[in-house]
PDB file of N, CA and C in Angstrom:
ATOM      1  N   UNK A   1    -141.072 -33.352 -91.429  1.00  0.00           N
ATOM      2  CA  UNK A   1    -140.153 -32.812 -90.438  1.00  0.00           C
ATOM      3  C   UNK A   1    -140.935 -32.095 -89.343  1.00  0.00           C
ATOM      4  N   UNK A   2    -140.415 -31.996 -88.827  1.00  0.00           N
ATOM      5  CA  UNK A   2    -141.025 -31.575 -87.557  1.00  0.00           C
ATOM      6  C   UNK A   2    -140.291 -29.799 -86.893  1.00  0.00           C
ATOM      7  N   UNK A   3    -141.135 -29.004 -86.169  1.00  0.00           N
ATOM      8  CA  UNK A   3    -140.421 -27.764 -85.677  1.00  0.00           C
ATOM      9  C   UNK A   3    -139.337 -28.024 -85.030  1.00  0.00           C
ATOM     10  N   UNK A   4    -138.925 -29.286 -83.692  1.00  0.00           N
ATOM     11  CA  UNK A   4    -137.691 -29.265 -83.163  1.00  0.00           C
ATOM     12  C   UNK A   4    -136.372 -29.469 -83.716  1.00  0.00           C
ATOM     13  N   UNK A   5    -135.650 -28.877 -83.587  1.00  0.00           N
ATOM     14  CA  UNK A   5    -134.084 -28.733 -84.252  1.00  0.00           C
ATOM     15  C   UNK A   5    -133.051 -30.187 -84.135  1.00  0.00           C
ATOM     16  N   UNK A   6    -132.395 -30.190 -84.707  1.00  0.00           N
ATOM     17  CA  UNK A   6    -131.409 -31.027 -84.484  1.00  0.00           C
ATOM     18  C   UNK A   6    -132.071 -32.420 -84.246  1.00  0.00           C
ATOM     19  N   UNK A   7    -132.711 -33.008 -85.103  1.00  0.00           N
ATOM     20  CA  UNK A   7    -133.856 -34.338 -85.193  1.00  0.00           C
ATOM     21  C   UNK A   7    -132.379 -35.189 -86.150  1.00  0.00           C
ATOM     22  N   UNK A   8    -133.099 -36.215 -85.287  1.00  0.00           N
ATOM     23  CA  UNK A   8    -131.672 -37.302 -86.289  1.00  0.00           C
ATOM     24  C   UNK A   8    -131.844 -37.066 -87.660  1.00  0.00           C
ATOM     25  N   UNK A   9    -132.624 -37.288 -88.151  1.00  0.00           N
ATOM     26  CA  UNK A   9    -133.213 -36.831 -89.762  1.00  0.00           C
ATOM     27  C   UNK A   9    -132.639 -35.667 -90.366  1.00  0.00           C
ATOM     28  N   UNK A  10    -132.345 -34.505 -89.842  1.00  0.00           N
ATOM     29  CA  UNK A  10    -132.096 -33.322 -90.172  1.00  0.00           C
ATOM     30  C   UNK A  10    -130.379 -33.610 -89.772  1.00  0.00           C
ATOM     31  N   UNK A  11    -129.995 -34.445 -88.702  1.00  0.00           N
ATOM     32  CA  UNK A  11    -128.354 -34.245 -88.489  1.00  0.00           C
ATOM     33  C   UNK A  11    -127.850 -35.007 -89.311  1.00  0.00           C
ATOM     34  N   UNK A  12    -128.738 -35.936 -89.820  1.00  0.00           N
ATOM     35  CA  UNK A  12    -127.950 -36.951 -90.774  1.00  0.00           C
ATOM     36  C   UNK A  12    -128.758 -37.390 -91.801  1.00  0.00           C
ATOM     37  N   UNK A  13    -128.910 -36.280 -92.493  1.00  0.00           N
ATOM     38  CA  UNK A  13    -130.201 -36.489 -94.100  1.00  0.00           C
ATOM     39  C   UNK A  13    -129.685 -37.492 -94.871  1.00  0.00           C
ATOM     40  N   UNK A  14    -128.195 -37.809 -94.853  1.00  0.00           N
ATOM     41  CA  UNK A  14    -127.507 -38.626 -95.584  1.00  0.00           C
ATOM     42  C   UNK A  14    -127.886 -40.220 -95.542  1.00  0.00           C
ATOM     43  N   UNK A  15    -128.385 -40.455 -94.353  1.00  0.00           N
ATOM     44  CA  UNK A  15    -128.226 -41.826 -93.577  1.00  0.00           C
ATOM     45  C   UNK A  15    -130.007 -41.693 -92.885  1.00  0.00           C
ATOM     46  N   UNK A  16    -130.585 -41.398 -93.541  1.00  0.00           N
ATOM     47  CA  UNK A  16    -132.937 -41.084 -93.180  1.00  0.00           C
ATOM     48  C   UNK A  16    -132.414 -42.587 -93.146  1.00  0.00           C
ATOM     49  N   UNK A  17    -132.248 -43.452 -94.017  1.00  0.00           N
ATOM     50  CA  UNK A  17    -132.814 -44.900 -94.476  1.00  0.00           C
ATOM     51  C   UNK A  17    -132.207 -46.195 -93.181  1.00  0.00           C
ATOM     52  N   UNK A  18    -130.512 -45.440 -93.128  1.00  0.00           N
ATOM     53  CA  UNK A  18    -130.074 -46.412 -92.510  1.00  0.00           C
ATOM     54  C   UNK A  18    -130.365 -46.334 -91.158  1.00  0.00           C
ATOM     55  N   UNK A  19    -130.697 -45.416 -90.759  1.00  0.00           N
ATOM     56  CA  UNK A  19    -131.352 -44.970 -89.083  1.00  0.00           C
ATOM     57  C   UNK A  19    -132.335 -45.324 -88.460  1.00  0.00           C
ATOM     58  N   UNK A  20    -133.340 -45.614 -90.071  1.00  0.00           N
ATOM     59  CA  UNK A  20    -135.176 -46.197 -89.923  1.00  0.00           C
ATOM     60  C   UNK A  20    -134.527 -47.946 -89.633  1.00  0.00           C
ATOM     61  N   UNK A  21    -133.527 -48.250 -90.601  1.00  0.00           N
ATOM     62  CA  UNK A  21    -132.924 -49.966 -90.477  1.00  0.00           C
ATOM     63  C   UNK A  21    -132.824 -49.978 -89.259  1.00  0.00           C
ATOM     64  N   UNK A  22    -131.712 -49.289 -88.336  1.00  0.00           N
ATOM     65  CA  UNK A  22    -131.014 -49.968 -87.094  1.00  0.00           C
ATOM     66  C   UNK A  22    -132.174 -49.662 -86.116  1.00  0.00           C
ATOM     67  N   UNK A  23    -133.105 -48.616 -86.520  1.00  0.00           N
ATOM     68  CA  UNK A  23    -133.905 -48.547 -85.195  1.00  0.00           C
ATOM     69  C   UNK A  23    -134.811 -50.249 -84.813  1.00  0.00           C
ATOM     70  N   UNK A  24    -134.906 -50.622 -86.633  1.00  0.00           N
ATOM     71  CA  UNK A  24    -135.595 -51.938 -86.601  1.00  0.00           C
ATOM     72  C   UNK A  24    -134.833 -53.488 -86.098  1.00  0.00           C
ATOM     73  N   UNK A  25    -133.738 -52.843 -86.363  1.00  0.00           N
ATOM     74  CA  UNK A  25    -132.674 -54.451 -86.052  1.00  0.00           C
ATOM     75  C   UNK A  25    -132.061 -54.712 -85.195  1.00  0.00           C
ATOM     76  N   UNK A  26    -131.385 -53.044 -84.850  1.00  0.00           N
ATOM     77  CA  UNK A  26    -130.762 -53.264 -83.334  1.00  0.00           C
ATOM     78  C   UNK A  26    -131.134 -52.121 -82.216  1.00  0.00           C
ATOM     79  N   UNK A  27    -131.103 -53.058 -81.300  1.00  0.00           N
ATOM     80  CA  UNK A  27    -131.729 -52.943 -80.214  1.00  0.00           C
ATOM     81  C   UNK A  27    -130.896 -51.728 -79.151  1.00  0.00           C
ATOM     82  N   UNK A  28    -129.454 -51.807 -79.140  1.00  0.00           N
ATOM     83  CA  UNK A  28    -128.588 -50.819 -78.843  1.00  0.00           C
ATOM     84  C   UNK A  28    -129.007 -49.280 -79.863  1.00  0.00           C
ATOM     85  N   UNK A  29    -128.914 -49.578 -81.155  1.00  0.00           N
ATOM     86  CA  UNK A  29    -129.021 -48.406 -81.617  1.00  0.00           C
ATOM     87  C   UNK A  29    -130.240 -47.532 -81.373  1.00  0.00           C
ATOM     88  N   UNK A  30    -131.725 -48.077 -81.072  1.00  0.00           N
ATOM     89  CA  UNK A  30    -132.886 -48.168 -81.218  1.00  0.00           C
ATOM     90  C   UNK A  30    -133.049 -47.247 -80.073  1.00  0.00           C
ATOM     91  N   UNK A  31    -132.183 -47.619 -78.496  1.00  0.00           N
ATOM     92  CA  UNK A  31    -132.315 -47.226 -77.337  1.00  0.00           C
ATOM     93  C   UNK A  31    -131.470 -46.067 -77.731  1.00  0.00           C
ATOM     94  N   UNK A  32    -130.687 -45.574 -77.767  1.00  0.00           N
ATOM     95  CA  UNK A  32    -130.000 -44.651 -78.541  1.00  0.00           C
ATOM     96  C   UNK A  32    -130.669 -43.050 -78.990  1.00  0.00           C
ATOM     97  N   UNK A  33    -130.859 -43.811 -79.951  1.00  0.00           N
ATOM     98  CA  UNK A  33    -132.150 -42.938 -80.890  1.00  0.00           C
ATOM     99  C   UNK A  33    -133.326 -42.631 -79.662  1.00  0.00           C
ATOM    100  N   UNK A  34    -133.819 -43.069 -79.273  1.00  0.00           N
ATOM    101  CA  UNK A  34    -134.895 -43.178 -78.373  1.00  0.00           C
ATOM    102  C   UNK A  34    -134.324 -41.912 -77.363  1.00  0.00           C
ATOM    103  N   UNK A  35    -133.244 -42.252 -76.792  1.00  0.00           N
ATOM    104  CA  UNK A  35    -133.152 -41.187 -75.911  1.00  0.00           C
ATOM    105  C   UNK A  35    -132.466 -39.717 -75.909  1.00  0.00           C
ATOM    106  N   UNK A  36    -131.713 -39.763 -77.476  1.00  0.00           N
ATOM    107  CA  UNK A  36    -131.823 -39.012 -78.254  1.00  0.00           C
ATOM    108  C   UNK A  36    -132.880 -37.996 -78.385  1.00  0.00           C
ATOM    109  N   UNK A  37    -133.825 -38.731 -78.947  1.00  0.00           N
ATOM    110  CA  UNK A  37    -135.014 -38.073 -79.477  1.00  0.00           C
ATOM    111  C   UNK A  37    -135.444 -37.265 -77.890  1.00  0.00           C
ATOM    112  N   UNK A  38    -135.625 -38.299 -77.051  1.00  0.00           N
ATOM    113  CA  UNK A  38    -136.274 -37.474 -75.882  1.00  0.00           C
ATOM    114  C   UNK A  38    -135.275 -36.485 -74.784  1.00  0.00           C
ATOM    115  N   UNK A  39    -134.162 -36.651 -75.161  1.00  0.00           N
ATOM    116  CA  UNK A  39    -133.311 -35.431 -74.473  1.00  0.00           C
ATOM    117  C   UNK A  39    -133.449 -34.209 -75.640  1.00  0.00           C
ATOM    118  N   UNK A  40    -133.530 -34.157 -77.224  1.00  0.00           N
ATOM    119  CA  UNK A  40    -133.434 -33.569 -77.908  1.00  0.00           C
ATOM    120  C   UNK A  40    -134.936 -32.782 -77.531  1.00  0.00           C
ATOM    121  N   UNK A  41    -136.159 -33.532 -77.066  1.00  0.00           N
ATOM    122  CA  UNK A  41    -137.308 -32.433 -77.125  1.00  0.00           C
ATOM    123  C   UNK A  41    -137.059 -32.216 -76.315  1.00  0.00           C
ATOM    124  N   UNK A  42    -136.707 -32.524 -74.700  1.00  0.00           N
ATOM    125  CA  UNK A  42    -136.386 -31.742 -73.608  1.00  0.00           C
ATOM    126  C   UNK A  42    -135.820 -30.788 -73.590  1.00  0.00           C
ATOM    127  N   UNK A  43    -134.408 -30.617 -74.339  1.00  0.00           N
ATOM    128  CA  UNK A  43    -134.016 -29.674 -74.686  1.00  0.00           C
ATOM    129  C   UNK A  43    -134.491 -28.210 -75.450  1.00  0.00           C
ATOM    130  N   UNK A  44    -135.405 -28.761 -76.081  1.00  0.00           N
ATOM    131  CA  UNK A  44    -136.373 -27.861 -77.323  1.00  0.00           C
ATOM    132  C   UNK A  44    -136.853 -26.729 -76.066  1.00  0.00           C
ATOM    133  N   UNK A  45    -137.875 -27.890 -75.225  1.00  0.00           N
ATOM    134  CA  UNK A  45    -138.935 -27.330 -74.324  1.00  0.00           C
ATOM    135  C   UNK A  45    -137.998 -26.010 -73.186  1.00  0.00           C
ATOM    136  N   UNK A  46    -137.107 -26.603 -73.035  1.00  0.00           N
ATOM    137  CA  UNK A  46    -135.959 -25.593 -72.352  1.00  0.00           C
ATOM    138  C   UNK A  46    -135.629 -24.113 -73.345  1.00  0.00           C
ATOM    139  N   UNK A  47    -135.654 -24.333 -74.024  1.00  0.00           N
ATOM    140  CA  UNK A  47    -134.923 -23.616 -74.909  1.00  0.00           C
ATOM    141  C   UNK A  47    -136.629 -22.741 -75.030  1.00  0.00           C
ATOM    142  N   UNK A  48    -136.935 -22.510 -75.739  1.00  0.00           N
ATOM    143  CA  UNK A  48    -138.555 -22.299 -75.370  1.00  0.00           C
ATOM    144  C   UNK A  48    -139.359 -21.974 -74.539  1.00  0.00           C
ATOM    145  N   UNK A  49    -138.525 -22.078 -73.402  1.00  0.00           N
ATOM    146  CA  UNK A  49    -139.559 -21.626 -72.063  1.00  0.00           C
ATOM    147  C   UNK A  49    -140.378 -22.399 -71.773  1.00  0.00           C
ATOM    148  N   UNK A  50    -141.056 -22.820 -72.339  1.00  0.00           N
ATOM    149  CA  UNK A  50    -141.846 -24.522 -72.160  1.00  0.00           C
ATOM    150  C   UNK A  50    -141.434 -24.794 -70.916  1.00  0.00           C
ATOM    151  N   UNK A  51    -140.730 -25.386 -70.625  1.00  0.00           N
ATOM    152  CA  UNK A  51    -140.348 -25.821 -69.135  1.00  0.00           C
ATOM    153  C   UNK A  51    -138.958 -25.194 -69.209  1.00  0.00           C
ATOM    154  N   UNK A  52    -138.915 -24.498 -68.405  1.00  0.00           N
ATOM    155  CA  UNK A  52    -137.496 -23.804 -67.802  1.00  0.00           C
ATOM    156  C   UNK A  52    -136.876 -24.748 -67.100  1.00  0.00           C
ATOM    157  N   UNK A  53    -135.122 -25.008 -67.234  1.00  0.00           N
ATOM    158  CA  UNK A  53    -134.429 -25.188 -66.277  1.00  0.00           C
ATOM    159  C   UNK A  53    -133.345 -24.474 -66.076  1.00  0.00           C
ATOM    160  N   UNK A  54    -132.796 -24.877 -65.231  1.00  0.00           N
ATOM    161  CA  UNK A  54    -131.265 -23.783 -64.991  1.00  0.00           C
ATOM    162  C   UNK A  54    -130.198 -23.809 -65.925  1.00  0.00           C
ATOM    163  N   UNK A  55    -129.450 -23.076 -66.556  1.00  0.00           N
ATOM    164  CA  UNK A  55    -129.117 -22.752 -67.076  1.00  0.00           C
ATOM    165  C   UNK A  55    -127.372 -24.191 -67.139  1.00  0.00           C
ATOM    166  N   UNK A  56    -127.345 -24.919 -65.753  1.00  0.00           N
ATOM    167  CA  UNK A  56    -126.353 -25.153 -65.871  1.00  0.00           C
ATOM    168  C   UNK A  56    -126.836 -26.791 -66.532  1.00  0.00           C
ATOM    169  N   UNK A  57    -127.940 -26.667 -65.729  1.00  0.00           N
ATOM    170  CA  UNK A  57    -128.932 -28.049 -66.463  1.00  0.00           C
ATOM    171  C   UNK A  57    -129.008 -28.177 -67.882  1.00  0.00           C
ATOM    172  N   UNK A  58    -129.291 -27.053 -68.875  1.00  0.00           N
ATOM    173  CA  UNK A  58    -129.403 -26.869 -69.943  1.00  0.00           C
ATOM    174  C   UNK A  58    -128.307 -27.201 -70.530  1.00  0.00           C
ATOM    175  N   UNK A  59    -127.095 -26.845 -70.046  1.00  0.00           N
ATOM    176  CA  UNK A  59    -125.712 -27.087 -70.572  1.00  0.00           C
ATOM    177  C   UNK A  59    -125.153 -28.749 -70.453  1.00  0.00           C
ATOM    178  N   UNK A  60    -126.077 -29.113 -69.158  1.00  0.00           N
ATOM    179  CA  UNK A  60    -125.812 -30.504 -68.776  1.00  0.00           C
ATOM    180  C   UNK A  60    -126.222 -31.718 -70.472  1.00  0.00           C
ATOM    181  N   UNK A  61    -127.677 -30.604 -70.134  1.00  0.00           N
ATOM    182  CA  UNK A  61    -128.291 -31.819 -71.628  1.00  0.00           C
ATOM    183  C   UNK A  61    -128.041 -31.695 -72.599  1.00  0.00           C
ATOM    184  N   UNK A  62    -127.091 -30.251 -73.325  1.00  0.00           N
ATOM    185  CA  UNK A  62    -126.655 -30.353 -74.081  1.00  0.00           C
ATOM    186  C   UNK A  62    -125.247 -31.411 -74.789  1.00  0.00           C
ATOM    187  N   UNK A  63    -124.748 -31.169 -73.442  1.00  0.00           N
ATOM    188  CA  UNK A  63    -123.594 -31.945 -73.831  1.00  0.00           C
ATOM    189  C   UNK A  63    -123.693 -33.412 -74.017  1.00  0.00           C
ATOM    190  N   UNK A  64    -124.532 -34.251 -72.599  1.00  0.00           N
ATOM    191  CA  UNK A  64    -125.164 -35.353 -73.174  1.00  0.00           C
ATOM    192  C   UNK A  64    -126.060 -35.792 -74.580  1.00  0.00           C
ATOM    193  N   UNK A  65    -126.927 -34.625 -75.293  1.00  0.00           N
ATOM    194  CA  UNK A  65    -126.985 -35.076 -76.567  1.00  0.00           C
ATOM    195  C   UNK A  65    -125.964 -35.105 -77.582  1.00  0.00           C
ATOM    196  N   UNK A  66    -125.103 -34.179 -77.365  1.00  0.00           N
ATOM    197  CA  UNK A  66    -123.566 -34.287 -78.125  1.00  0.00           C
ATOM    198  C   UNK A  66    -123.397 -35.395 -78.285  1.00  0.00           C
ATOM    199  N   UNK A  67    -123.279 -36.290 -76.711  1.00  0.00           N
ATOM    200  CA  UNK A  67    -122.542 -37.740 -76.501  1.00  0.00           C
ATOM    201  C   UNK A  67    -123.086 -38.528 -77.137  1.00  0.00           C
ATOM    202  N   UNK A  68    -124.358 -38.544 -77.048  1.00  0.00           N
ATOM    203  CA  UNK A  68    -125.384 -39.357 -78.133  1.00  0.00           C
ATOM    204  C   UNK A  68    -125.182 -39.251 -79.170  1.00  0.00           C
ATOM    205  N   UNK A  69    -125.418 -38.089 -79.693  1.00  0.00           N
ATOM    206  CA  UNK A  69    -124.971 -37.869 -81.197  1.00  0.00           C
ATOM    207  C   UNK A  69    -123.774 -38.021 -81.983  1.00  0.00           C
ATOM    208  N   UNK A  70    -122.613 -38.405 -80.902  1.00  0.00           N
ATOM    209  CA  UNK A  70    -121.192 -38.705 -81.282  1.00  0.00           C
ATOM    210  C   UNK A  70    -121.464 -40.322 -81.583  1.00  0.00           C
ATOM    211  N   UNK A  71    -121.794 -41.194 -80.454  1.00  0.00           N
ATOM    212  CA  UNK A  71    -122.231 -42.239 -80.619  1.00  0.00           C
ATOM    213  C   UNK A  71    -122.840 -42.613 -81.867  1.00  0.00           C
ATOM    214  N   UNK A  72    -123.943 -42.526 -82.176  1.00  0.00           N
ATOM    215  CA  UNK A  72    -124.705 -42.420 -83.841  1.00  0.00           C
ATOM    216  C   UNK A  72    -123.788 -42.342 -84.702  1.00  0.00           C
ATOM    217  N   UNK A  73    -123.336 -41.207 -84.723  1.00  0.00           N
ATOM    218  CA  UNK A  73    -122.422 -40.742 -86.191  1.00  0.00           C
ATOM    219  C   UNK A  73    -121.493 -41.957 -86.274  1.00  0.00           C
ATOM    220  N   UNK A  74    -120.884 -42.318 -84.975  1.00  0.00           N
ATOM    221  CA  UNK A  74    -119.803 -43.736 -84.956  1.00  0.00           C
ATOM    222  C   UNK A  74    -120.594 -44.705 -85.478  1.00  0.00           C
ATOM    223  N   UNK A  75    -121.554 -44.889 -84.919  1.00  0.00           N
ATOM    224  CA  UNK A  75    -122.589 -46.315 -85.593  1.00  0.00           C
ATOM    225  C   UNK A  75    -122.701 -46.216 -87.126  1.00  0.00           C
ATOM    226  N   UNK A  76    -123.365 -44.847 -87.398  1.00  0.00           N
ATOM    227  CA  UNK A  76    -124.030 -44.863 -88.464  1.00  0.00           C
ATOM    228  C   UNK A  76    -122.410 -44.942 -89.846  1.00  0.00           C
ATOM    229  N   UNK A  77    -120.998 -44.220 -89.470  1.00  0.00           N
ATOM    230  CA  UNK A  77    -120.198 -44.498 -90.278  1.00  0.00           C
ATOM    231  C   UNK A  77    -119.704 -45.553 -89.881  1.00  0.00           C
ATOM    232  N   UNK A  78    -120.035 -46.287 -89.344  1.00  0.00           N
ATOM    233  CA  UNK A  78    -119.581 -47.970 -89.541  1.00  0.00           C
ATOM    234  C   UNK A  78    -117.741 -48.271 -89.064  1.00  0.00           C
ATOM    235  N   UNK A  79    -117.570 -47.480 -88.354  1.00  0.00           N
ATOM    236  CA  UNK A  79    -116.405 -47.348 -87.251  1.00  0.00           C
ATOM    237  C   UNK A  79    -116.608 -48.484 -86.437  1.00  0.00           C
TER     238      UNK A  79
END
């Protein structure tokens, strides 16, 4: 595991296996995950001081990883 929070792994310990599958098979989910992952460290680095942004920005990327992460959870329960 890693220090950044909210890692697909950690939001969905339930589903480690089926997440490593779709990143391999499909190509939608894969991109997904992908940008996931990289709004999720952006976010980190914000949060951190690492790279500062504005506060309304911060709220921006939060909510877009939400959207992502709503997405997933739909994939991953097979909705």
């Amino acid at each position: 595991m890693t220090n950044t929070p909210h890692e697909l792994a950690e939001e969905f310990p339930e589903h480690v296996q089926k997440i490593h599958d779709l990143k391999l098979s499909d190509a939608h989910f894969m991109r997904l995950a992908e940008d996931y992952h990289v709004l999720n460290r952006s976010i980190h680095r914000a949060e951190t001081g690492t790279e500062p942004v504005s506060q309304f920005t911060e709220a921006e990327m939060r909510k877009t990883r939400m959207a992502l992460k709503d997405e997933i959870a739909t994939i991953l329960s097979g909705k």
